[in-house]
PDB file of N, CA and C in Angstrom:
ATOM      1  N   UNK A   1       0.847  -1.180   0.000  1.00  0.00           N
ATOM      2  CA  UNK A   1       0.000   0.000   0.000  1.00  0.00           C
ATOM      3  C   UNK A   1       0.888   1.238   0.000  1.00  0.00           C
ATOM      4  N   UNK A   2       0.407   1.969  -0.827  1.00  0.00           N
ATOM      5  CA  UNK A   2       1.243   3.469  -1.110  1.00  0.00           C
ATOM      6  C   UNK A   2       1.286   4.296   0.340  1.00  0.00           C
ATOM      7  N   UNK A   3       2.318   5.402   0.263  1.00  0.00           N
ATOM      8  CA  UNK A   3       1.929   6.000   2.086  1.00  0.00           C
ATOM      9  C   UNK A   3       1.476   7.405   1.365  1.00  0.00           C
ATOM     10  N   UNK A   4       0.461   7.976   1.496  1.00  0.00           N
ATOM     11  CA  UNK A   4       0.181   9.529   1.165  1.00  0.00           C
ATOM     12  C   UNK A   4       0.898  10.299   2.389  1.00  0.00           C
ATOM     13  N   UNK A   5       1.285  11.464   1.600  1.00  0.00           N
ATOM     14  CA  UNK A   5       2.419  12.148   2.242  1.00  0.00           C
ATOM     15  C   UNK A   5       1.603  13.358   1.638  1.00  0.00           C
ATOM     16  N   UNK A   6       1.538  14.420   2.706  1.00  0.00           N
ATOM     17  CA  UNK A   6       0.484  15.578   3.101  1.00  0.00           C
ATOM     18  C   UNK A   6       1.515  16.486   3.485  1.00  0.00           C
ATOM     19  N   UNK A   7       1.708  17.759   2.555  1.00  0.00           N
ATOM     20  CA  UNK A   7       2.629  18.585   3.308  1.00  0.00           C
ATOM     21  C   UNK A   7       1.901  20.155   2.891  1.00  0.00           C
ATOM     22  N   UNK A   8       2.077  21.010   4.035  1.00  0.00           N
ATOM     23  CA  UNK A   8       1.808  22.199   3.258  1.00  0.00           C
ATOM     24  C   UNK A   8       3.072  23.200   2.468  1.00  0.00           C
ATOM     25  N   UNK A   9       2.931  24.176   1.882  1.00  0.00           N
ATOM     26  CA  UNK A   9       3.822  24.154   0.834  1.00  0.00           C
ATOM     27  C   UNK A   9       4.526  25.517   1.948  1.00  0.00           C
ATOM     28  N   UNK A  10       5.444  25.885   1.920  1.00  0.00           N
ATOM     29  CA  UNK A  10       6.500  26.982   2.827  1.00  0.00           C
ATOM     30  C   UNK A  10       5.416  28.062   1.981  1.00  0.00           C
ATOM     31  N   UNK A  11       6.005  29.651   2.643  1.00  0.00           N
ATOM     32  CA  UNK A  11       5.910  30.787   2.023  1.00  0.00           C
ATOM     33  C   UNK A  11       7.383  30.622   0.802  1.00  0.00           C
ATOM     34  N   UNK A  12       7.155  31.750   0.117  1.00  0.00           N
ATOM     35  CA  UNK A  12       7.721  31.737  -0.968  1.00  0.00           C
ATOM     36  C   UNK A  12       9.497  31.741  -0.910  1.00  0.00           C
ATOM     37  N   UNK A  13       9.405  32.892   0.291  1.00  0.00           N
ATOM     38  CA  UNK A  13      10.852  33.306   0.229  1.00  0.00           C
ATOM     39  C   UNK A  13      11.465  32.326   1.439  1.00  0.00           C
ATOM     40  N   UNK A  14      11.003  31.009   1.422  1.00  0.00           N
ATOM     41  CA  UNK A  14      11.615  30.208   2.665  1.00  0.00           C
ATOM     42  C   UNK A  14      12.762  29.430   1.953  1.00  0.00           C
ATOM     43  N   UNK A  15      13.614  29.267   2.533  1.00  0.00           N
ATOM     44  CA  UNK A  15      14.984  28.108   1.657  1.00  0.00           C
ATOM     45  C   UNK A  15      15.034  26.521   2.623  1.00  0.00           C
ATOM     46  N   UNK A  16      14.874  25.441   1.991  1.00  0.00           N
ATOM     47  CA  UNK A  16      14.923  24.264   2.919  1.00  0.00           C
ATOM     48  C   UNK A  16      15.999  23.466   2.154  1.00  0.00           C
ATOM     49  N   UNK A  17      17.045  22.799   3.207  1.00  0.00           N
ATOM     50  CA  UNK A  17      18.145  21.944   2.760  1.00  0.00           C
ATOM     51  C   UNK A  17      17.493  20.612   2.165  1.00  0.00           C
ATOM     52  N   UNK A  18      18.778  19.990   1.531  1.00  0.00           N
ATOM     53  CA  UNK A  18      17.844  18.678   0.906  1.00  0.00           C
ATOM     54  C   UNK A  18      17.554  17.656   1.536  1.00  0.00           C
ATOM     55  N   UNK A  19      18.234  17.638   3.046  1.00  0.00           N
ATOM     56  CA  UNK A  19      17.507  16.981   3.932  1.00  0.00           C
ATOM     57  C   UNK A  19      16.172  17.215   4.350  1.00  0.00           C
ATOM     58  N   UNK A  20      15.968  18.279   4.595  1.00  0.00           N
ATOM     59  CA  UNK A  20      14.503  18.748   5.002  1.00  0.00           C
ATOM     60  C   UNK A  20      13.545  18.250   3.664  1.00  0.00           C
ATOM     61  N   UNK A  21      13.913  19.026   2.624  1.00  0.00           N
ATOM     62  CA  UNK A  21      13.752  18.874   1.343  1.00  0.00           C
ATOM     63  C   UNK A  21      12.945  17.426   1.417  1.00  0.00           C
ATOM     64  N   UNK A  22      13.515  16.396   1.217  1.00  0.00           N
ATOM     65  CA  UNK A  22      13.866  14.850   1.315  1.00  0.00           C
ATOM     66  C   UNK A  22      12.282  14.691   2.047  1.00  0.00           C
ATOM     67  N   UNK A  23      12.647  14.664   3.214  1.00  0.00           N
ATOM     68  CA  UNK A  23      11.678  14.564   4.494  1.00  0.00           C
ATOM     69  C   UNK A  23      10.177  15.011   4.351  1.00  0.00           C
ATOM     70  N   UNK A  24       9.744  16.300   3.645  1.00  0.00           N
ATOM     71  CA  UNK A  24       8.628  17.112   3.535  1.00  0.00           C
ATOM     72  C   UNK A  24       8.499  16.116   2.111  1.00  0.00           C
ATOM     73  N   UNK A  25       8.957  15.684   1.124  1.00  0.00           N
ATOM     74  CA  UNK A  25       8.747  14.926   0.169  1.00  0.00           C
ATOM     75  C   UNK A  25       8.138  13.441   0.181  1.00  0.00           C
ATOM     76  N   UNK A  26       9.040  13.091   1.551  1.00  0.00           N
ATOM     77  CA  UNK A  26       8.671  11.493   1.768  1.00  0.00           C
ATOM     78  C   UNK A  26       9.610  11.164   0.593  1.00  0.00           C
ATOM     79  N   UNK A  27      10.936  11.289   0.415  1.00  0.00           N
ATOM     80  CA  UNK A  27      12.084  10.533  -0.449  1.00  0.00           C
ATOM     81  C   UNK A  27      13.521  10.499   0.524  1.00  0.00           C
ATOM     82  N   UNK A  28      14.089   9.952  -0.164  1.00  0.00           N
ATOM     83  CA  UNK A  28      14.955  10.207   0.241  1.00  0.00           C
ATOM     84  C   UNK A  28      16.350  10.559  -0.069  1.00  0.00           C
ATOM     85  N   UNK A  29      16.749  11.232   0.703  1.00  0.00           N
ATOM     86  CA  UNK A  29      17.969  12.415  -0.350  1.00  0.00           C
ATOM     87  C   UNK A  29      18.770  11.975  -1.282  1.00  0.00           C
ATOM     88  N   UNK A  30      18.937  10.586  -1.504  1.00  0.00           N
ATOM     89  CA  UNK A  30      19.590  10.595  -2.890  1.00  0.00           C
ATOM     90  C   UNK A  30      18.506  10.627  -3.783  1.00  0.00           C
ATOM     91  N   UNK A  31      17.170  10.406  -3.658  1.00  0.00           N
ATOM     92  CA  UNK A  31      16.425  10.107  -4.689  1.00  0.00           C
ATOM     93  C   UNK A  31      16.661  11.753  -5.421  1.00  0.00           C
ATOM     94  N   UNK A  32      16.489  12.944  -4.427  1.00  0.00           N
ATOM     95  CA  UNK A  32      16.099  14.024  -4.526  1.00  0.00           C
ATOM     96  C   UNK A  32      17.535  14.349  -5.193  1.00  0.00           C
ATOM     97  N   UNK A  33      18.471  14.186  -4.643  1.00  0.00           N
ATOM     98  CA  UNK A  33      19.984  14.480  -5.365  1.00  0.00           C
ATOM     99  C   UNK A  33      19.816  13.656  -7.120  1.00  0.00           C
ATOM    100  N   UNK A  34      19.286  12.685  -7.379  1.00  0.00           N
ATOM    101  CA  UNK A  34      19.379  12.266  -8.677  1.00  0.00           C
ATOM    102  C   UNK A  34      18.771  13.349  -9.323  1.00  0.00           C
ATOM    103  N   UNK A  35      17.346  14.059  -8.413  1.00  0.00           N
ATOM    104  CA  UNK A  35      16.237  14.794  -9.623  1.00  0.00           C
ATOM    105  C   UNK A  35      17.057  16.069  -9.831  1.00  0.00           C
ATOM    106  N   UNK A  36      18.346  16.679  -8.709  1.00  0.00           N
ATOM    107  CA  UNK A  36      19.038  17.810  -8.816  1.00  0.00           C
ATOM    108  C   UNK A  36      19.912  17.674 -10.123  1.00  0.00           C
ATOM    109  N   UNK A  37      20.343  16.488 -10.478  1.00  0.00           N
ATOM    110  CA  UNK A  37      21.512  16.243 -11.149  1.00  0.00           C
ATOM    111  C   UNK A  37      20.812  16.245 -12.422  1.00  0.00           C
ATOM    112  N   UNK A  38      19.051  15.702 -12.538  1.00  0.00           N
ATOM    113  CA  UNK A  38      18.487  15.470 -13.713  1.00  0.00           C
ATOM    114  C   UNK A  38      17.699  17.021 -14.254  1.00  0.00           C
ATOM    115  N   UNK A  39      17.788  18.220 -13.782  1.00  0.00           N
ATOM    116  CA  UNK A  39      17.535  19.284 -13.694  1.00  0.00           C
ATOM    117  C   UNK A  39      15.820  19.628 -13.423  1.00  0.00           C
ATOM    118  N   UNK A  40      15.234  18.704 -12.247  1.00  0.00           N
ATOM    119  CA  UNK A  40      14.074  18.820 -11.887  1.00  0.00           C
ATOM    120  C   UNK A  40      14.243  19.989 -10.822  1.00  0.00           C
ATOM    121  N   UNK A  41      15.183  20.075 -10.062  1.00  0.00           N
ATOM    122  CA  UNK A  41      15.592  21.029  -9.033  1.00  0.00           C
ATOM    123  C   UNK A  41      16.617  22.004  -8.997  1.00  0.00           C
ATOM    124  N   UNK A  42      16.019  22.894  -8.904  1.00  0.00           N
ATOM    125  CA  UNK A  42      17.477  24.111  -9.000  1.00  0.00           C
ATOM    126  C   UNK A  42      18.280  24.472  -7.399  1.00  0.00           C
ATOM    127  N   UNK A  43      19.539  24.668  -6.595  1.00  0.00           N
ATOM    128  CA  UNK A  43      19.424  25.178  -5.595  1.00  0.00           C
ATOM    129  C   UNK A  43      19.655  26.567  -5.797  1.00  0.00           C
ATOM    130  N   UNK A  44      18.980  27.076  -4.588  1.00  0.00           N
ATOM    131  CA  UNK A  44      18.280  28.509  -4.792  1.00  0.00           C
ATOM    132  C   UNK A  44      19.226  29.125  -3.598  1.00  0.00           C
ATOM    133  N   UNK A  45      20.068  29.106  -3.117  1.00  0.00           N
ATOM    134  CA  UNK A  45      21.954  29.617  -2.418  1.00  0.00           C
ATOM    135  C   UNK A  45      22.306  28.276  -1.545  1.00  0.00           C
ATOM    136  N   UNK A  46      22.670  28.542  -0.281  1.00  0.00           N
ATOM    137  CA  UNK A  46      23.505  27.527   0.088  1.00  0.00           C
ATOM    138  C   UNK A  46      24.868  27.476  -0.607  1.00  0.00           C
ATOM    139  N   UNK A  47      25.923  26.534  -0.374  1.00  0.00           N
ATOM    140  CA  UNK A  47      26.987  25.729  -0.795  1.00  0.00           C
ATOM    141  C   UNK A  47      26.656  24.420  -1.727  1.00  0.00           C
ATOM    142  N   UNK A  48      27.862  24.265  -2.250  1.00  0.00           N
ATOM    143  CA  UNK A  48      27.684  22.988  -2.842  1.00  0.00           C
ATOM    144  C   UNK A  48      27.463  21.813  -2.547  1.00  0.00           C
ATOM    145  N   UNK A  49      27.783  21.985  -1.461  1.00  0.00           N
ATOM    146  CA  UNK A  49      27.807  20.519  -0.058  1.00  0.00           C
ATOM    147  C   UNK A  49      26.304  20.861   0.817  1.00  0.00           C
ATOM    148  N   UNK A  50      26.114  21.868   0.721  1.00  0.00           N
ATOM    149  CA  UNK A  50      24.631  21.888   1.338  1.00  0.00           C
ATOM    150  C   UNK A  50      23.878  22.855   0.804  1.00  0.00           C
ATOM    151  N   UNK A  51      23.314  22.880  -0.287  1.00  0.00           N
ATOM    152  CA  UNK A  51      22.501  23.897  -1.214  1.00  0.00           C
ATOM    153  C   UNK A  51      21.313  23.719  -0.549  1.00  0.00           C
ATOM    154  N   UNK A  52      20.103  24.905  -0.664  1.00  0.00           N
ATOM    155  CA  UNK A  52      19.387  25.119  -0.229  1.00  0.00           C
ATOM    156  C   UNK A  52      17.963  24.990  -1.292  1.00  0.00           C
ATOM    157  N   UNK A  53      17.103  24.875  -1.121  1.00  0.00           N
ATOM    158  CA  UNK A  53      15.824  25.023  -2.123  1.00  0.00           C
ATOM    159  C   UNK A  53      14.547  25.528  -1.746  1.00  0.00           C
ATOM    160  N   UNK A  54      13.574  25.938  -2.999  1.00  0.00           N
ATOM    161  CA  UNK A  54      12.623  27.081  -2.602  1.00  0.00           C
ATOM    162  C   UNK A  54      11.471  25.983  -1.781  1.00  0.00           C
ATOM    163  N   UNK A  55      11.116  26.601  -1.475  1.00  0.00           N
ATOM    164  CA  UNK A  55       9.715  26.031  -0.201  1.00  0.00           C
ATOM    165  C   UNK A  55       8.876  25.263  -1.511  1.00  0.00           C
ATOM    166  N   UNK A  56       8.582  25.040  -2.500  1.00  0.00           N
ATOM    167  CA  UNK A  56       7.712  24.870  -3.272  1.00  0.00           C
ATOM    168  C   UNK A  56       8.754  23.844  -4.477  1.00  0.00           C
ATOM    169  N   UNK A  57       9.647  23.430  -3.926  1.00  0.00           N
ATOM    170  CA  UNK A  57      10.646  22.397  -4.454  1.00  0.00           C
ATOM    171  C   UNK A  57       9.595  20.861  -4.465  1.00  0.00           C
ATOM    172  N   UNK A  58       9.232  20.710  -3.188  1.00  0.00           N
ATOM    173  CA  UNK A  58       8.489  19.662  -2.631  1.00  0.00           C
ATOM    174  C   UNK A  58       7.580  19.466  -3.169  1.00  0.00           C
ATOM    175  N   UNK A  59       6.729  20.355  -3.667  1.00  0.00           N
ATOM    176  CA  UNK A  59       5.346  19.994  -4.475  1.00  0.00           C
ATOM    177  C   UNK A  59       6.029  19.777  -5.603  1.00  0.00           C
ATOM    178  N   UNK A  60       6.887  19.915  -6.691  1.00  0.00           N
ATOM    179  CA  UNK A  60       7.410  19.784  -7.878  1.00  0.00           C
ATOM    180  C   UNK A  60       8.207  18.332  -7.523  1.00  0.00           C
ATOM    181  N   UNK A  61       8.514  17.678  -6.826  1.00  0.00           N
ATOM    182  CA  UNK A  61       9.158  16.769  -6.448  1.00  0.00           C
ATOM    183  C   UNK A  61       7.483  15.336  -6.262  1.00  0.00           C
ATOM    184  N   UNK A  62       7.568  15.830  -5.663  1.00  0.00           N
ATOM    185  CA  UNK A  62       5.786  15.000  -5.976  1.00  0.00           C
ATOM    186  C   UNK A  62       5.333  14.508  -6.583  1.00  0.00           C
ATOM    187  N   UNK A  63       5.068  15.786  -7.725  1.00  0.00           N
ATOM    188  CA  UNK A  63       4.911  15.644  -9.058  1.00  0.00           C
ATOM    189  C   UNK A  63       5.295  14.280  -9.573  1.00  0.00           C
ATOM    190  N   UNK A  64       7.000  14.699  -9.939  1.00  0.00           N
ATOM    191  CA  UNK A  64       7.621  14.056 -10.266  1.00  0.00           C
ATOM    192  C   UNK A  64       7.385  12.266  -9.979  1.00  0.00           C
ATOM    193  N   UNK A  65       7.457  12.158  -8.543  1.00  0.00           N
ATOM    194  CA  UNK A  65       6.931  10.636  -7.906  1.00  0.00           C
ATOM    195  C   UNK A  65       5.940  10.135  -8.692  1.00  0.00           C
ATOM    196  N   UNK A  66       4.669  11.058  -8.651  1.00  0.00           N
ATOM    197  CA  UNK A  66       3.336  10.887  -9.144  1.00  0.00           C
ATOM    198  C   UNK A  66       3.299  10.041 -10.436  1.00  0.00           C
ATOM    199  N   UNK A  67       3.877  11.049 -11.224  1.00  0.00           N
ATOM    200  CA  UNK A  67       4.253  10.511 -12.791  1.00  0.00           C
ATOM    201  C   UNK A  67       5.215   9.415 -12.453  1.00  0.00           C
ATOM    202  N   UNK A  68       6.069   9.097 -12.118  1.00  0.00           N
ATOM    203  CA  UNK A  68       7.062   7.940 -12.191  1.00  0.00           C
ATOM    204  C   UNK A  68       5.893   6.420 -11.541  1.00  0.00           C
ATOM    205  N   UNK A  69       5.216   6.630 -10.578  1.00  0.00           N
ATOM    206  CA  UNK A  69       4.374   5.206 -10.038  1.00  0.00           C
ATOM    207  C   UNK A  69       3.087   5.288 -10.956  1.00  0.00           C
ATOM    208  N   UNK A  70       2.037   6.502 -11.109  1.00  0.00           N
ATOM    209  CA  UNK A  70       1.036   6.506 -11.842  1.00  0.00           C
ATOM    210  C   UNK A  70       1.559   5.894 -13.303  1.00  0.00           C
ATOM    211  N   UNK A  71       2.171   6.661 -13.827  1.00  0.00           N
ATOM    212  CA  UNK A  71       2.461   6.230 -15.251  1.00  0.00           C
ATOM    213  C   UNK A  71       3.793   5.355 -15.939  1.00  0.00           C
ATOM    214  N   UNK A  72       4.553   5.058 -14.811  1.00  0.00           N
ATOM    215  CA  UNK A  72       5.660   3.857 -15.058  1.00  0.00           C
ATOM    216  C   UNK A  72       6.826   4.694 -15.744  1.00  0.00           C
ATOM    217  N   UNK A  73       7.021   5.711 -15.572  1.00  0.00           N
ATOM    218  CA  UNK A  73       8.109   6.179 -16.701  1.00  0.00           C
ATOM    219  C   UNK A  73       9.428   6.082 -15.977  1.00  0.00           C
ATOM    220  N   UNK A  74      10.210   7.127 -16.528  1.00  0.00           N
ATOM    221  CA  UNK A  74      11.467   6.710 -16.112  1.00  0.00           C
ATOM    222  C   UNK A  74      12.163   7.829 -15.349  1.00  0.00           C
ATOM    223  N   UNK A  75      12.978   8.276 -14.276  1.00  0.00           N
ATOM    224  CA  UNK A  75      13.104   9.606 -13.968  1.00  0.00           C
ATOM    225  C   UNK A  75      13.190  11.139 -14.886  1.00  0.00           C
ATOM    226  N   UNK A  76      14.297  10.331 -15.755  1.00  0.00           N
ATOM    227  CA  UNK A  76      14.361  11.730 -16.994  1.00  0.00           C
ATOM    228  C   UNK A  76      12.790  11.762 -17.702  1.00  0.00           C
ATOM    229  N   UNK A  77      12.038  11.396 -17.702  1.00  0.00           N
ATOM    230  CA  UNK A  77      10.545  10.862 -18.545  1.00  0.00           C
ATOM    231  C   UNK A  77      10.377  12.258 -17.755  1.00  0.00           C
ATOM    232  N   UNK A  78      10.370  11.423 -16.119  1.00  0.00           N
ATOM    233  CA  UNK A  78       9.333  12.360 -15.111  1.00  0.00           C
ATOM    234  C   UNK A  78       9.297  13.995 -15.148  1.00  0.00           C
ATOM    235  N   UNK A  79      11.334  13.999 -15.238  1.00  0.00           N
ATOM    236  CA  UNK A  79      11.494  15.776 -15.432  1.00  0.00           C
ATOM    237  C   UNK A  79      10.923  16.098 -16.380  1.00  0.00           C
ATOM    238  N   UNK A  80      11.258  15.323 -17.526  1.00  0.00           N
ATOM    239  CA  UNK A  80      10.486  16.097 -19.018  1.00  0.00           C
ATOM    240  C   UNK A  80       9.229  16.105 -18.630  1.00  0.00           C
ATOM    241  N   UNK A  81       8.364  15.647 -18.104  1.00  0.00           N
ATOM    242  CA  UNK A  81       7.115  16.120 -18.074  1.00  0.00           C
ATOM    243  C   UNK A  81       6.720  17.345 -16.938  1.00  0.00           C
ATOM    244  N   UNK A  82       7.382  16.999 -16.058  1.00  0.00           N
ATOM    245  CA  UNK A  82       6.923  18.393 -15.119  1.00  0.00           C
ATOM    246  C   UNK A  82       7.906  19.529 -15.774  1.00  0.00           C
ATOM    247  N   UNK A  83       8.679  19.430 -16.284  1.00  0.00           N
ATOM    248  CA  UNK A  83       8.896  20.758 -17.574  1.00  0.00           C
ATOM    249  C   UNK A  83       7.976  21.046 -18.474  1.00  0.00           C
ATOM    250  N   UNK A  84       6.739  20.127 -18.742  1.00  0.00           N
ATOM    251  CA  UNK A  84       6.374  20.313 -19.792  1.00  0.00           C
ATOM    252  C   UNK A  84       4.794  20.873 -19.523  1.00  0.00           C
ATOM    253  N   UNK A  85       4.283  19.988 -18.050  1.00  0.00           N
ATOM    254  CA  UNK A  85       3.642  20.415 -17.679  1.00  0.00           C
ATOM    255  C   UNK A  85       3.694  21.696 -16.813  1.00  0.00           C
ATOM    256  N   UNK A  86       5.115  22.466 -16.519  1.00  0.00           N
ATOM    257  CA  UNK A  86       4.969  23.469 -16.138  1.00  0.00           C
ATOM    258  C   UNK A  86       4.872  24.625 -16.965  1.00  0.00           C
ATOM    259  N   UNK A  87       5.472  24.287 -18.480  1.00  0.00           N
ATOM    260  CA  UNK A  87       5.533  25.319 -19.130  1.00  0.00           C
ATOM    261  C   UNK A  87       4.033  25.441 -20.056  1.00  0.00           C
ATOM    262  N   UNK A  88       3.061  24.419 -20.085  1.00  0.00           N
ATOM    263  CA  UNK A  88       1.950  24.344 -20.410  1.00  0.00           C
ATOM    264  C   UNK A  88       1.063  25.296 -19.199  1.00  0.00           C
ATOM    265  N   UNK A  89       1.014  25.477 -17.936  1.00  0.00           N
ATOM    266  CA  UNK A  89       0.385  25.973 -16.779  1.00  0.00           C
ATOM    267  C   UNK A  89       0.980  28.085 -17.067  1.00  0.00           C
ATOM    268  N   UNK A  90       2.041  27.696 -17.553  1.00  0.00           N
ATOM    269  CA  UNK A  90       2.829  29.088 -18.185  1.00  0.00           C
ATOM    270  C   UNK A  90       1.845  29.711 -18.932  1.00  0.00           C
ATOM    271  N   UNK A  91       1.517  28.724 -20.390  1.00  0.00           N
ATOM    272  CA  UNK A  91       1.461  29.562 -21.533  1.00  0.00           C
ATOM    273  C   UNK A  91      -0.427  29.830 -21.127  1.00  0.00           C
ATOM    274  N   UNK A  92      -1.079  29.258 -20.739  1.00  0.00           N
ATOM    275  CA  UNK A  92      -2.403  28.882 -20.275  1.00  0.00           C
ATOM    276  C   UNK A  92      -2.896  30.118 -19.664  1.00  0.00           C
ATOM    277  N   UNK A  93      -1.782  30.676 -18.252  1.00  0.00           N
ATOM    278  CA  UNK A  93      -1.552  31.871 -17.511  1.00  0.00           C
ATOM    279  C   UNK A  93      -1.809  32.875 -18.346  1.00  0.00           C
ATOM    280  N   UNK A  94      -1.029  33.130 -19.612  1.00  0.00           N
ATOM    281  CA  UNK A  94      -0.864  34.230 -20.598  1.00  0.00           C
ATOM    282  C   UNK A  94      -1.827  34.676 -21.333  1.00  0.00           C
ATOM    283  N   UNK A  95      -2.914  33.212 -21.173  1.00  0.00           N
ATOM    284  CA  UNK A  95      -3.726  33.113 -22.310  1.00  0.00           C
ATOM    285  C   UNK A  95      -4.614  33.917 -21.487  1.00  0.00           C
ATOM    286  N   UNK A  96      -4.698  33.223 -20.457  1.00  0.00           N
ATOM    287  CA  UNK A  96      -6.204  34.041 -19.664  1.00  0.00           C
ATOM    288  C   UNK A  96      -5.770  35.446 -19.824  1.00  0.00           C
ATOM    289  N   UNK A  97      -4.341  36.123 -19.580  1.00  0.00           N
ATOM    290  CA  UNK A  97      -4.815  37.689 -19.590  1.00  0.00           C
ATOM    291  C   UNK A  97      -4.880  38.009 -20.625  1.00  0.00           C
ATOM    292  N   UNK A  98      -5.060  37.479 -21.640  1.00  0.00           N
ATOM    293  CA  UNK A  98      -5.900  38.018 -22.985  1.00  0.00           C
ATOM    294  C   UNK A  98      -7.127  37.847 -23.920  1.00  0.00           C
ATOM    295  N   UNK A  99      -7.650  36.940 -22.844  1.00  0.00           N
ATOM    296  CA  UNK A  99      -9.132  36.555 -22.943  1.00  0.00           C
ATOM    297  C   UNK A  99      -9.817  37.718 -22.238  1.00  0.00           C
ATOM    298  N   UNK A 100     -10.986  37.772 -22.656  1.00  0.00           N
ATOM    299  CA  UNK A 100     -11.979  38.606 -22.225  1.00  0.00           C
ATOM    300  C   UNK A 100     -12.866  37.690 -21.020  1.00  0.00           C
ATOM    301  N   UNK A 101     -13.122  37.956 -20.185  1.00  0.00           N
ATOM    302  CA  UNK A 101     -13.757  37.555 -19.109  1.00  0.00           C
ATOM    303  C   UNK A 101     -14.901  36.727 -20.109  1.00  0.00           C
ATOM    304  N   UNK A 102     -15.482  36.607 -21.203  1.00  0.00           N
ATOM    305  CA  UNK A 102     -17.087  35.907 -21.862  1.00  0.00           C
ATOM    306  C   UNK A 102     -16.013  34.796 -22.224  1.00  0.00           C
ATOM    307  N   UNK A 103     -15.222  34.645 -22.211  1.00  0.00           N
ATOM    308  CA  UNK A 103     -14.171  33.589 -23.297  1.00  0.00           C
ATOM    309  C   UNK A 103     -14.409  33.863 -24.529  1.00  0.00           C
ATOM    310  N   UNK A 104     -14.564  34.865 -25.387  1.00  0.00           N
ATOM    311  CA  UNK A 104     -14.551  35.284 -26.737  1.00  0.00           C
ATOM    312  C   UNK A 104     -13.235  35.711 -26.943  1.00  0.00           C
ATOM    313  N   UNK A 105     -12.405  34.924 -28.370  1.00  0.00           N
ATOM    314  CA  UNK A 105     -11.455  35.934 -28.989  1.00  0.00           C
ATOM    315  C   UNK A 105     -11.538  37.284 -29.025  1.00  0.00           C
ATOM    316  N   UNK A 106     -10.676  38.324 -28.961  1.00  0.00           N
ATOM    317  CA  UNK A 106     -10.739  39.512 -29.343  1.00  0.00           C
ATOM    318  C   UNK A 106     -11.123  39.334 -30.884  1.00  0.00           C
TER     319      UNK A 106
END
């Protein structure tokens, strides 16, 4: 049986190590060090030996899990898709501020 793992997400400007990181994820830090190396995670200051990441690392890390057990893929699969699905949530954003509140084209 799967374990659901419930976290709320930091404020924006919070920085958490990849231990913490790890922990609020329910992984564990090498898993999270592979997704750093696979460019799912950026660190946001810290050192190299202990980089730091944004409060909202964890929900993108999730993600990632989600797609890898739901849909069987493969880690690099997983990044490409939460790249893909993030930059789809992007262009979507853009769209609405140029829709008219009726949803009619200009």
């Amino acid at each position: 049986m799967a374990t659901l793992v419930l976290y709320s997400p930091r404020p924006t400007g919070d920085r958490v190590p990849l231990d913490e990181l790890a922990r609020e994820a329910g992984m564990h830090p090498d898993l999270v060090r592979r997704f750093v190396v696979l460019g799912l995670l950026t660190p946001e200051g810290g050192t190299p030996r202990a980089p730091l990441f944004s409060g909202a690392a964890a929900a993108r890390l999730a993600k990632a899990a989600r797609l890898r057990r739901d849909l069987g893929i493969g880690y690099a699969g997983a990044v490409l898709a939460c790249e893909l699905l993030s930059r789809i949530d992007e262009l979507e954003e853009r769209l609405r501020r140029y829709e008219p509140p009726d949803g009619r084209p200009r």
